[in-house]
Protein backbone atom coordinates (compact mmCIF):
# COMPACT_ATOMS: atom_id res chain seq x y z
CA UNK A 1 0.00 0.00 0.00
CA UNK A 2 2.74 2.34 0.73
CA UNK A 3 4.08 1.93 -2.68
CA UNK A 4 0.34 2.91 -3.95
CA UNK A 5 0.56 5.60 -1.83
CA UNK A 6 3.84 6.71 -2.89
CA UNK A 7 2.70 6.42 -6.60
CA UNK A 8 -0.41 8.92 -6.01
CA UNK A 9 1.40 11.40 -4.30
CA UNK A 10 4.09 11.32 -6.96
CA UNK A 11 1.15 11.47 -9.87
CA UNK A 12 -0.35 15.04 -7.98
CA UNK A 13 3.29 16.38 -8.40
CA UNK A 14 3.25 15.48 -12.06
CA UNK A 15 -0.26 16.66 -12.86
CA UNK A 16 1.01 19.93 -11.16
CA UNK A 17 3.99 20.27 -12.71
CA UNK A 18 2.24 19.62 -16.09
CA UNK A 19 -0.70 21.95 -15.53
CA UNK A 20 -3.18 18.59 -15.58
CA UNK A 21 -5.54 20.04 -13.50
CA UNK A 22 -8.07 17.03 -14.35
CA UNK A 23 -5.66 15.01 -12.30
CA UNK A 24 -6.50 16.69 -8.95
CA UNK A 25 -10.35 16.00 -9.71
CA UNK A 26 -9.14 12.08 -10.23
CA UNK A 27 -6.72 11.96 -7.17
CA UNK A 28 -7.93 14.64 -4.58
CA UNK A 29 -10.50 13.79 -2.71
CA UNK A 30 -13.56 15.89 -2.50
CA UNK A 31 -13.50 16.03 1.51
CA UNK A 32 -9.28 16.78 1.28
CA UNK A 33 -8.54 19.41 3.53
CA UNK A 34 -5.26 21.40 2.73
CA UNK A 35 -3.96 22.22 6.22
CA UNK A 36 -1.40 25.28 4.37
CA UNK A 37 -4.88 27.35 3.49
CA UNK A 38 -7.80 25.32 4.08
CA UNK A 39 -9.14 28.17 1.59
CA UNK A 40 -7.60 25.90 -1.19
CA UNK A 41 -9.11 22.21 0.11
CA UNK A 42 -10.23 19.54 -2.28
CA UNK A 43 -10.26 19.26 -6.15
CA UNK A 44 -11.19 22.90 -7.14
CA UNK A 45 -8.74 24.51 -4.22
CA UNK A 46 -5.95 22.53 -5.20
CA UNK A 47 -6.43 23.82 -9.05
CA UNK A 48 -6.71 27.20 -7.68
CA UNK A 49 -3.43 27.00 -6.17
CA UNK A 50 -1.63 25.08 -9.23
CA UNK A 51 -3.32 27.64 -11.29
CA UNK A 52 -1.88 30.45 -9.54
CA UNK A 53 1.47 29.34 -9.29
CA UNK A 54 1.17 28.33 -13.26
CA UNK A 55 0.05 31.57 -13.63
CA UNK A 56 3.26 33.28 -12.44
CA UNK A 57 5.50 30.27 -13.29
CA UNK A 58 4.55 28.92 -17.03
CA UNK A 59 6.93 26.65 -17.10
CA UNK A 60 6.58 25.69 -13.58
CA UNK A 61 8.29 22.20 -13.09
CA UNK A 62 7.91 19.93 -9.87
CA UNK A 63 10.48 17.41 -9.27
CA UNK A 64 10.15 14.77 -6.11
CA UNK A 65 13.45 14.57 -4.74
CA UNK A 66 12.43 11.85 -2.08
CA UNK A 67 9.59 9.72 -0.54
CA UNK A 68 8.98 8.15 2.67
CA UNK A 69 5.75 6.08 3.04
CA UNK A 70 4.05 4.78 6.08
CA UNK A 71 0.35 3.18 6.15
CA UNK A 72 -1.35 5.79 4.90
CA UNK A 73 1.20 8.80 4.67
CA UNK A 74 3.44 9.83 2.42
CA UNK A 75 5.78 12.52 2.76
CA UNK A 76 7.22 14.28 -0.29
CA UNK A 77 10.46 16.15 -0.53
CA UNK A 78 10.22 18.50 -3.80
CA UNK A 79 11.92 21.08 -5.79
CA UNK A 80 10.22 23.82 -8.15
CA UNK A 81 11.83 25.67 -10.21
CA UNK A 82 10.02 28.51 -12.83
CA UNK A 83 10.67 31.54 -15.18
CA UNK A 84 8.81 33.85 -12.87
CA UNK A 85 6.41 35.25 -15.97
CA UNK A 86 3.95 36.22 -14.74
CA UNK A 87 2.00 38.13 -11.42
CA UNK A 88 2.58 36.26 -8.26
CA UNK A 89 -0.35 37.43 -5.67
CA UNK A 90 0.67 41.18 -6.64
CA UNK A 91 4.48 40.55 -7.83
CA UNK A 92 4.41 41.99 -11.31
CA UNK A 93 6.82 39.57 -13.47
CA UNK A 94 10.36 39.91 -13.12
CA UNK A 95 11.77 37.30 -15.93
CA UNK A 96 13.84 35.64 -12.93
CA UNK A 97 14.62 32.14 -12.52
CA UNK A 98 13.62 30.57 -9.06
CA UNK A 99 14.45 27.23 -7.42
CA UNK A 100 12.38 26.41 -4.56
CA UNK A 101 12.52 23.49 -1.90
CA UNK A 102 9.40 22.49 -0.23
CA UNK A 103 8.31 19.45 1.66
CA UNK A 104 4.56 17.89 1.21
CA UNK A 105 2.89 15.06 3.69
CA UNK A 106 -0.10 13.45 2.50
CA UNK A 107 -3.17 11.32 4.05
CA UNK A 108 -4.04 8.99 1.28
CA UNK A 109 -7.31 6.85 1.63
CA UNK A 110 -9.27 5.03 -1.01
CA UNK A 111 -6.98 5.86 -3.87
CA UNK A 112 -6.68 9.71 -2.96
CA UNK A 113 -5.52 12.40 -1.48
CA UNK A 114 -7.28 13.36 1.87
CA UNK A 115 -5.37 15.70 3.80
CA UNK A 116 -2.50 17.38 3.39
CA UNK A 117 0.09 19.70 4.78
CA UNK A 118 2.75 21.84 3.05
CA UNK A 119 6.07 23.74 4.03
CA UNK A 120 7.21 26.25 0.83
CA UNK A 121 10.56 27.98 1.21
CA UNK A 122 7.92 31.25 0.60
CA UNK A 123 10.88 33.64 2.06
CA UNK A 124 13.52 31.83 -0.77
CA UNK A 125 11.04 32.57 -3.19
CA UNK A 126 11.14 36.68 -2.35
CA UNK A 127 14.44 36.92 -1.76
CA UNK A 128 15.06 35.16 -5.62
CA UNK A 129 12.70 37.71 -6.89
CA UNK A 130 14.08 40.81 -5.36
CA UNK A 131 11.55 40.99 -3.27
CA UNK A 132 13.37 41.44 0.31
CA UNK A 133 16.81 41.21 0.45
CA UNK A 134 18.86 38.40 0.16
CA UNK A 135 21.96 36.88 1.59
C-alpha cells in the first residue's frame, strides 16, 4: 500500500507540474482538507493553487526529490523551479529564474488524497525575486 501511496502522491506532483488540473479531480479527494490554506481544500482549491502558481510560473516544473511512506502517509520532498512570468499574488513579473525546496505530507485513503500539509521555502522565493533582500 505504501508503494500505492507513494505512486499517487508522486502522480499530484506530475499533474502539477504539467498543468493537468483534471488530475486533482481524479486523485484529490472531495472532503481533502489542505492544512497550508484550508481556503484551497479539495479538487477545485488545489487547481486554484496550481493555477496560480502556473500563472506566475509557465513553465513551472515539480520534481520529487524523495519519498517516505508509512500506512497511509506519504511525505514528499520536492523542488520547483520557474521563469517567474507572470504576477505572483501582486508581484508583477520579473523574468527571474527561481528554485524552490518544499516538503509535502499526504493522508491517502481510497486511492486519494485526503489531507494534506505543506512547508514552501515562501521567504527563498522573495528573496530570488528581489523581493526582500537576500543573503
Amino acid at each position: 500500500m505504501s508503494e500505492q501511496n507513494k505512486a499517487i502522491a508522486k502522480r499530484v506532483f506530475e499533474g502539477a507540474s504539467q498543468g493537468k488540473l483534471e488530475v486533482l479531480d481524479e486523485l484529490v479527494a472531495k472532503e481533502h482538507i489542505y492544512h497550508s490554506d484550508p481556503n484551497l481544500s479539495g479538487p477545485e482549491g488545489q487547481r486554484q493553487l496550481v493555477t496560480m502558481f502556473r500563472t506566475a510560473f509557465p513553465d513551472l516544473h515539480l520534481t520529487v526529490e524523495a519519498q517516505v511512506a508509512e500506512g497511509d502517509m506519504v511525505v514528499s520532498r520536492f523542488t520547483a523551479r520557474g521563469t517567474h512570468n507572470g504576477d505572483l499574488m501582486g508581484i508583477a513579473p520579473t523574468g527571474k529564474q527561481v528554485t524552490v525546496s518544499g516538503i509535502s505530507m499526504m493522508r491517502m485513503a481510497g486511492g486519494k488524497v485526503t489531507e494534506e500539509w505543506e512547508i514552501v521555502d515562501e521567504a527563498g522565493i522573495m528573496r530570488q525575486l528581489g523581493v526582500i533582500p537576500g543573503e
